[in-house]
Protein backbone atom coordinates (compact mmCIF):
# COMPACT_ATOMS: atom_id res chain seq x y z
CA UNK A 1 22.61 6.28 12.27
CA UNK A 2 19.87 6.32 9.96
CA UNK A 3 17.13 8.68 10.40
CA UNK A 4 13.23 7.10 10.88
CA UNK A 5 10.84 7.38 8.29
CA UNK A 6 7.39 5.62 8.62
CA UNK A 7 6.22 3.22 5.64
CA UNK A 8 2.79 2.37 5.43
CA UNK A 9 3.06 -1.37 4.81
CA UNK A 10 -0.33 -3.74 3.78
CA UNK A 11 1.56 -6.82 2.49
CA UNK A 12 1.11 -6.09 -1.23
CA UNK A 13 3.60 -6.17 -4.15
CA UNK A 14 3.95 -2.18 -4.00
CA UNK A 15 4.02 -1.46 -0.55
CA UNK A 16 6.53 -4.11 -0.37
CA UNK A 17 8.80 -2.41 -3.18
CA UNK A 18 8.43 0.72 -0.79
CA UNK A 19 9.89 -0.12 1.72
CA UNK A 20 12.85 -1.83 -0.05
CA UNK A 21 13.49 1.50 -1.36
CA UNK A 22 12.95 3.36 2.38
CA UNK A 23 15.52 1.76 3.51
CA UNK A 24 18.73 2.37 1.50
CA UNK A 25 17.68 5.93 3.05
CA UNK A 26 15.93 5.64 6.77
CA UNK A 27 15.55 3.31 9.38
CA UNK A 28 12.05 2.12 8.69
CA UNK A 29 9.13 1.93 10.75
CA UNK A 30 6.52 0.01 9.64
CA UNK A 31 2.95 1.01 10.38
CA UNK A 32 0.13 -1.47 9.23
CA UNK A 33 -3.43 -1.50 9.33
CA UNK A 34 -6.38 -3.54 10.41
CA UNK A 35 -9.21 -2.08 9.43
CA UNK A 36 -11.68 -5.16 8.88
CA UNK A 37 -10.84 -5.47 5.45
CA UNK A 38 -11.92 -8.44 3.63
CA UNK A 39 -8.21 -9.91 2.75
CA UNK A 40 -7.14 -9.81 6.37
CA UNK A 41 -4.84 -12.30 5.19
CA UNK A 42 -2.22 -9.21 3.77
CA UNK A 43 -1.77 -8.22 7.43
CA UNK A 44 0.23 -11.71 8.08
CA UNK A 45 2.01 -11.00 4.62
CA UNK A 46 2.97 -7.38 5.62
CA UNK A 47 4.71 -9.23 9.03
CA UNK A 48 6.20 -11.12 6.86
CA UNK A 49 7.62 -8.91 4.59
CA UNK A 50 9.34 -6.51 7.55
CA UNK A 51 10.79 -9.85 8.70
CA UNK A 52 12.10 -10.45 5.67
CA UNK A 53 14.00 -7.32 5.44
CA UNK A 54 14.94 -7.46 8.93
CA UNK A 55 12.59 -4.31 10.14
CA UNK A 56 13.05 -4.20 13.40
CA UNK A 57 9.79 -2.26 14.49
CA UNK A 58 6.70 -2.98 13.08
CA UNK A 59 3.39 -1.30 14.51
CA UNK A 60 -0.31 -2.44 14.15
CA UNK A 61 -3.19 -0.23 14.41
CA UNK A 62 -6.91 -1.48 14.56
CA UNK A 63 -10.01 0.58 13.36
CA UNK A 64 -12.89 -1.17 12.19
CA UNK A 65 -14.02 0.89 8.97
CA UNK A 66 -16.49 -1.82 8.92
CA UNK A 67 -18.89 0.90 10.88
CA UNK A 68 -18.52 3.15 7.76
CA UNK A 69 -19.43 0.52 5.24
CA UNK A 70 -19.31 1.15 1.78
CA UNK A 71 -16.58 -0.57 -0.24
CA UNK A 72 -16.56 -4.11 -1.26
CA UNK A 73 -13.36 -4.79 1.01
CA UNK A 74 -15.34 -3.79 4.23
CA UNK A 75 -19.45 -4.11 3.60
CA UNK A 76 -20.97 -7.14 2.39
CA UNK A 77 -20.56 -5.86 -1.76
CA UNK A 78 -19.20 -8.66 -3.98
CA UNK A 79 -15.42 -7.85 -5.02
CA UNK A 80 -15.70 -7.23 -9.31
CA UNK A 81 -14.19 -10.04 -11.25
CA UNK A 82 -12.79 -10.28 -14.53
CA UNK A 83 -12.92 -7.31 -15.80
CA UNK A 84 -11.09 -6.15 -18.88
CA UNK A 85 -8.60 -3.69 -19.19
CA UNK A 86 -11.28 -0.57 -20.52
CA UNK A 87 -13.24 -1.32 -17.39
CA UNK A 88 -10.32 -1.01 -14.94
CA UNK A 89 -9.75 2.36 -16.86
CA UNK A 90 -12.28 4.09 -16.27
CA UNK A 91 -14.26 5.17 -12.99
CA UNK A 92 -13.72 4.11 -9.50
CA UNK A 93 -15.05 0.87 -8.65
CA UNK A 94 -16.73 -0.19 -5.21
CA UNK A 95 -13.29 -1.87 -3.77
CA UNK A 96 -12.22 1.84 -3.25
CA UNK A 97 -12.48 2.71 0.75
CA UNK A 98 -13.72 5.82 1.38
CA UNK A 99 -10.86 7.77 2.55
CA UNK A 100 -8.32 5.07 3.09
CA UNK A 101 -5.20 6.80 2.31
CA UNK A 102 -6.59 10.00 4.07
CA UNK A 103 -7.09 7.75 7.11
CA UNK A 104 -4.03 6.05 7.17
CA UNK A 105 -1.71 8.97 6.37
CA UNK A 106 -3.36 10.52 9.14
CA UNK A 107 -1.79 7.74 11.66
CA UNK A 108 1.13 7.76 9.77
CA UNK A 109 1.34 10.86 10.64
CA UNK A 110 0.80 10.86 14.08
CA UNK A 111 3.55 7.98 14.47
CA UNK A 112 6.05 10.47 13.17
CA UNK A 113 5.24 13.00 15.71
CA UNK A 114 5.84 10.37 18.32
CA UNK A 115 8.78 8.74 17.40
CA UNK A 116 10.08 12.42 16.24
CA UNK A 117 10.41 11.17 12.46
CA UNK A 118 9.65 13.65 9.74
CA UNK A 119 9.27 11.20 6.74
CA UNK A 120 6.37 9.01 5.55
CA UNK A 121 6.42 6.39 2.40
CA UNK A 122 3.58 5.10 0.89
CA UNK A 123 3.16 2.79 -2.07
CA UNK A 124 0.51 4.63 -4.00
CA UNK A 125 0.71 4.31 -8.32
CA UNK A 126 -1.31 6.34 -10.30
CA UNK A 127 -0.30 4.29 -13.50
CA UNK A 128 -1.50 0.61 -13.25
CA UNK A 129 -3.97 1.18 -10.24
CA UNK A 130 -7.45 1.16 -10.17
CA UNK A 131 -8.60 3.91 -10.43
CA UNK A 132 -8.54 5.13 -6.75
CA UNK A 133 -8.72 9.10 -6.24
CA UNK A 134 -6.30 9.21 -3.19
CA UNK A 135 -3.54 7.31 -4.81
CA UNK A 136 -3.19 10.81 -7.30
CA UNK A 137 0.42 13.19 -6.78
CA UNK A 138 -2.43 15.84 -6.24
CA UNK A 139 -3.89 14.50 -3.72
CA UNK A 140 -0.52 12.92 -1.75
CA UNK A 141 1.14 16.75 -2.35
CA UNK A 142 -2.26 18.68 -0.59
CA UNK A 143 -1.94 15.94 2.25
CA UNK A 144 1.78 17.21 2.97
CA UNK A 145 0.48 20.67 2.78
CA UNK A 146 -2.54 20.01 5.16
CA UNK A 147 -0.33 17.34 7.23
CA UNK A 148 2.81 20.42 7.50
CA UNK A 149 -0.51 23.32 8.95
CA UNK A 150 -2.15 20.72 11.37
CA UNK A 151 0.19 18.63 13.65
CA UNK A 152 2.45 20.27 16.39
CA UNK A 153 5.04 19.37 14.11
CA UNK A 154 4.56 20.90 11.49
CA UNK A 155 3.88 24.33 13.52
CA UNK A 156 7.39 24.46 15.34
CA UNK A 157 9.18 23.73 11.62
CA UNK A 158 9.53 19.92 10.79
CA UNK A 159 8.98 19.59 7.27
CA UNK A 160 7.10 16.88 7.32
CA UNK A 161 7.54 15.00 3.78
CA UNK A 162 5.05 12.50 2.01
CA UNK A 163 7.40 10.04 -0.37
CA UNK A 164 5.27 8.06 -3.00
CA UNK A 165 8.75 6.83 -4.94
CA UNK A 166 6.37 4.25 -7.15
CA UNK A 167 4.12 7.15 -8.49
CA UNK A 168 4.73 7.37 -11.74
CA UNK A 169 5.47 3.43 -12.36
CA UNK A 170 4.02 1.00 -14.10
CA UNK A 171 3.09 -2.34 -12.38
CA UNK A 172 5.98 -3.96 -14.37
CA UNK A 173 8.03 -0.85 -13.70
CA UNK A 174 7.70 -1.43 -9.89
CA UNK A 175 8.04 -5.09 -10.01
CA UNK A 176 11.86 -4.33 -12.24
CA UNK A 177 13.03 -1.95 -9.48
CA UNK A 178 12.11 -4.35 -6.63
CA UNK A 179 13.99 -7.43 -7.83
CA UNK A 180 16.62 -5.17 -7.84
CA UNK A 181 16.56 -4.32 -4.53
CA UNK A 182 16.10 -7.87 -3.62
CA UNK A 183 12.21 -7.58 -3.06
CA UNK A 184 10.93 -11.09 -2.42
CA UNK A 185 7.84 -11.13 -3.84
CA UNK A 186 6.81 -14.78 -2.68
CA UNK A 187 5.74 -12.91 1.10
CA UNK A 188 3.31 -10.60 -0.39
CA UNK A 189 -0.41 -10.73 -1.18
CA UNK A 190 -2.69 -8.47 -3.69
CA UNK A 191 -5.68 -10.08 -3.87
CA UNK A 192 -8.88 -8.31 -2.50
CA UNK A 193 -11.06 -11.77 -2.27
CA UNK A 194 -8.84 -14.87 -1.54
CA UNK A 195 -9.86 -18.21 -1.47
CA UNK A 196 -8.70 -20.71 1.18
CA UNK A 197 -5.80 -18.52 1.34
CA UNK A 198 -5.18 -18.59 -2.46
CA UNK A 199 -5.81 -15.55 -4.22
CA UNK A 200 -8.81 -15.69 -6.72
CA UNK A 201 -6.91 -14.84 -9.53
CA UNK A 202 -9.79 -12.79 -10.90
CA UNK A 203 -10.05 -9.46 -8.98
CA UNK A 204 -8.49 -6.34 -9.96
CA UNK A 205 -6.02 -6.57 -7.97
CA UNK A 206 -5.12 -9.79 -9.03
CA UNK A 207 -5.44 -9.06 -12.89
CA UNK A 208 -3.41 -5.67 -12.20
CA UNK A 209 -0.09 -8.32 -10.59
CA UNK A 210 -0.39 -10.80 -13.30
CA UNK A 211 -0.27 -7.97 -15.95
CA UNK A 212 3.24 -6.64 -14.11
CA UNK A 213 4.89 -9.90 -13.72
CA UNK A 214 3.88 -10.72 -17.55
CA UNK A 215 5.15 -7.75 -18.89
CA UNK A 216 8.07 -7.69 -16.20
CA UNK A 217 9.30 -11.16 -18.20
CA UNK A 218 9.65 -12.83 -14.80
CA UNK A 219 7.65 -15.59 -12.74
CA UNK A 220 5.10 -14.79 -10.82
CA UNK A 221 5.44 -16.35 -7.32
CA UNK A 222 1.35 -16.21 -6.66
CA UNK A 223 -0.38 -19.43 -5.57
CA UNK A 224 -4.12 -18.85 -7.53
CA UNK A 225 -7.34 -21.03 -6.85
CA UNK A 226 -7.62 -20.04 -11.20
């Protein structure tokens, strides 16, 4: 049998791809995340998605980072729209959540210790992203190291191992390998500030998927409001 890896899943088009790929290795188990976000809408997607690839155990955890504030995806900020390509370049704009991926690798994490796994995936890109510190190899490698000294673990020997297989991919890049592994991208939801269920077609997030699939030279499955 398959060993058990964790994958972080949020119902996007790279988190998706990730766990395509954690499979042909591990028996997945897929942890998502309600934190209050604004597109609570990706959580049904994510179910979705494990369904699709017949995951058989799929976990949710609630935290309201709502009480923290201070990103546009859980504080009363308007999400940025239409930005060009320089903007999305350069700094970090207010749809990053302060610590996310800290948080969340954290739980991931912990689920391994449970369930006596020793791998977690997540579907971080540092090439077409936008902009977010914590999606960064640094910063994924020094959470290994800190995750290997503090769980119980990590002290008695498991190396515990942090996969980010869509690193170094472009949005296109990502999109390519996951038809391949027979990613349906219909299930899956990017956008940070839908509409009636549509997604707005403007955010970042948006903007970032429409970029892939256009420079993937395939469809894009995406039901916009514009």
């Amino acid at each position: 049998m398959k060993r058990k890896a964790v994958v972080l899943l949020s119902g996007g088009l790279d988190s998706a791809t990730c766990l395509a790929l954690a499979k042909k290795k591990f028996d997945p188990v897929c942890l998502c995340i309600d934190y209050g976000q604004r597109h609570r809408i990706e959580l049904q997607r994510a179910d979705n998605v494990a369904r699709s690839m017949k995951v058989r155990d799929v976990r949710l955890v609630k935290l309201d980072l709502r009480a923290i504030g201070g990103s546009a995806l859980t504080d009363d900020i308007a999400v940025p729209k239409d930005r060009k390509a320089k903007q999305l370049a350069h700094g970090i704009p207010v749809t990053y959540v302060p610590a996310r991926n800290t948080i969340f690798l954290g739980l991931a994490v912990a689920l391994c210790e449970v369930i006596g796994a020793t791998d977690v995936f997540i579907g971080v890109n540092a090439v077409d992203y936008s902009g977010y510190p914590d999606c960064r190899p640094e910063f994924i490698r020094a959470f290994e190291k800190a995750a290997r000294l503090g769980t119980k673990a990590g002290a008695e020997g498991a190396k515990l191992k942090v996969h980010a297989p869509l690193s170094g991919l472009s949005k296109a890049e990502i999109i390519t390998l996951g038809l391949k592994e027979r990613v349906d991208y219909t299930y899956t939801h990017s956008c940070y500030d839908p509409v009636n269920g549509l997604a707005c077609g403007r955010c970042d997030s948006c903007v970032l998927r429409r970029k892939g699939f256009r420079e993937a030279g395939v469809s894009d499955p995406t039901r916009y409001a514009s």
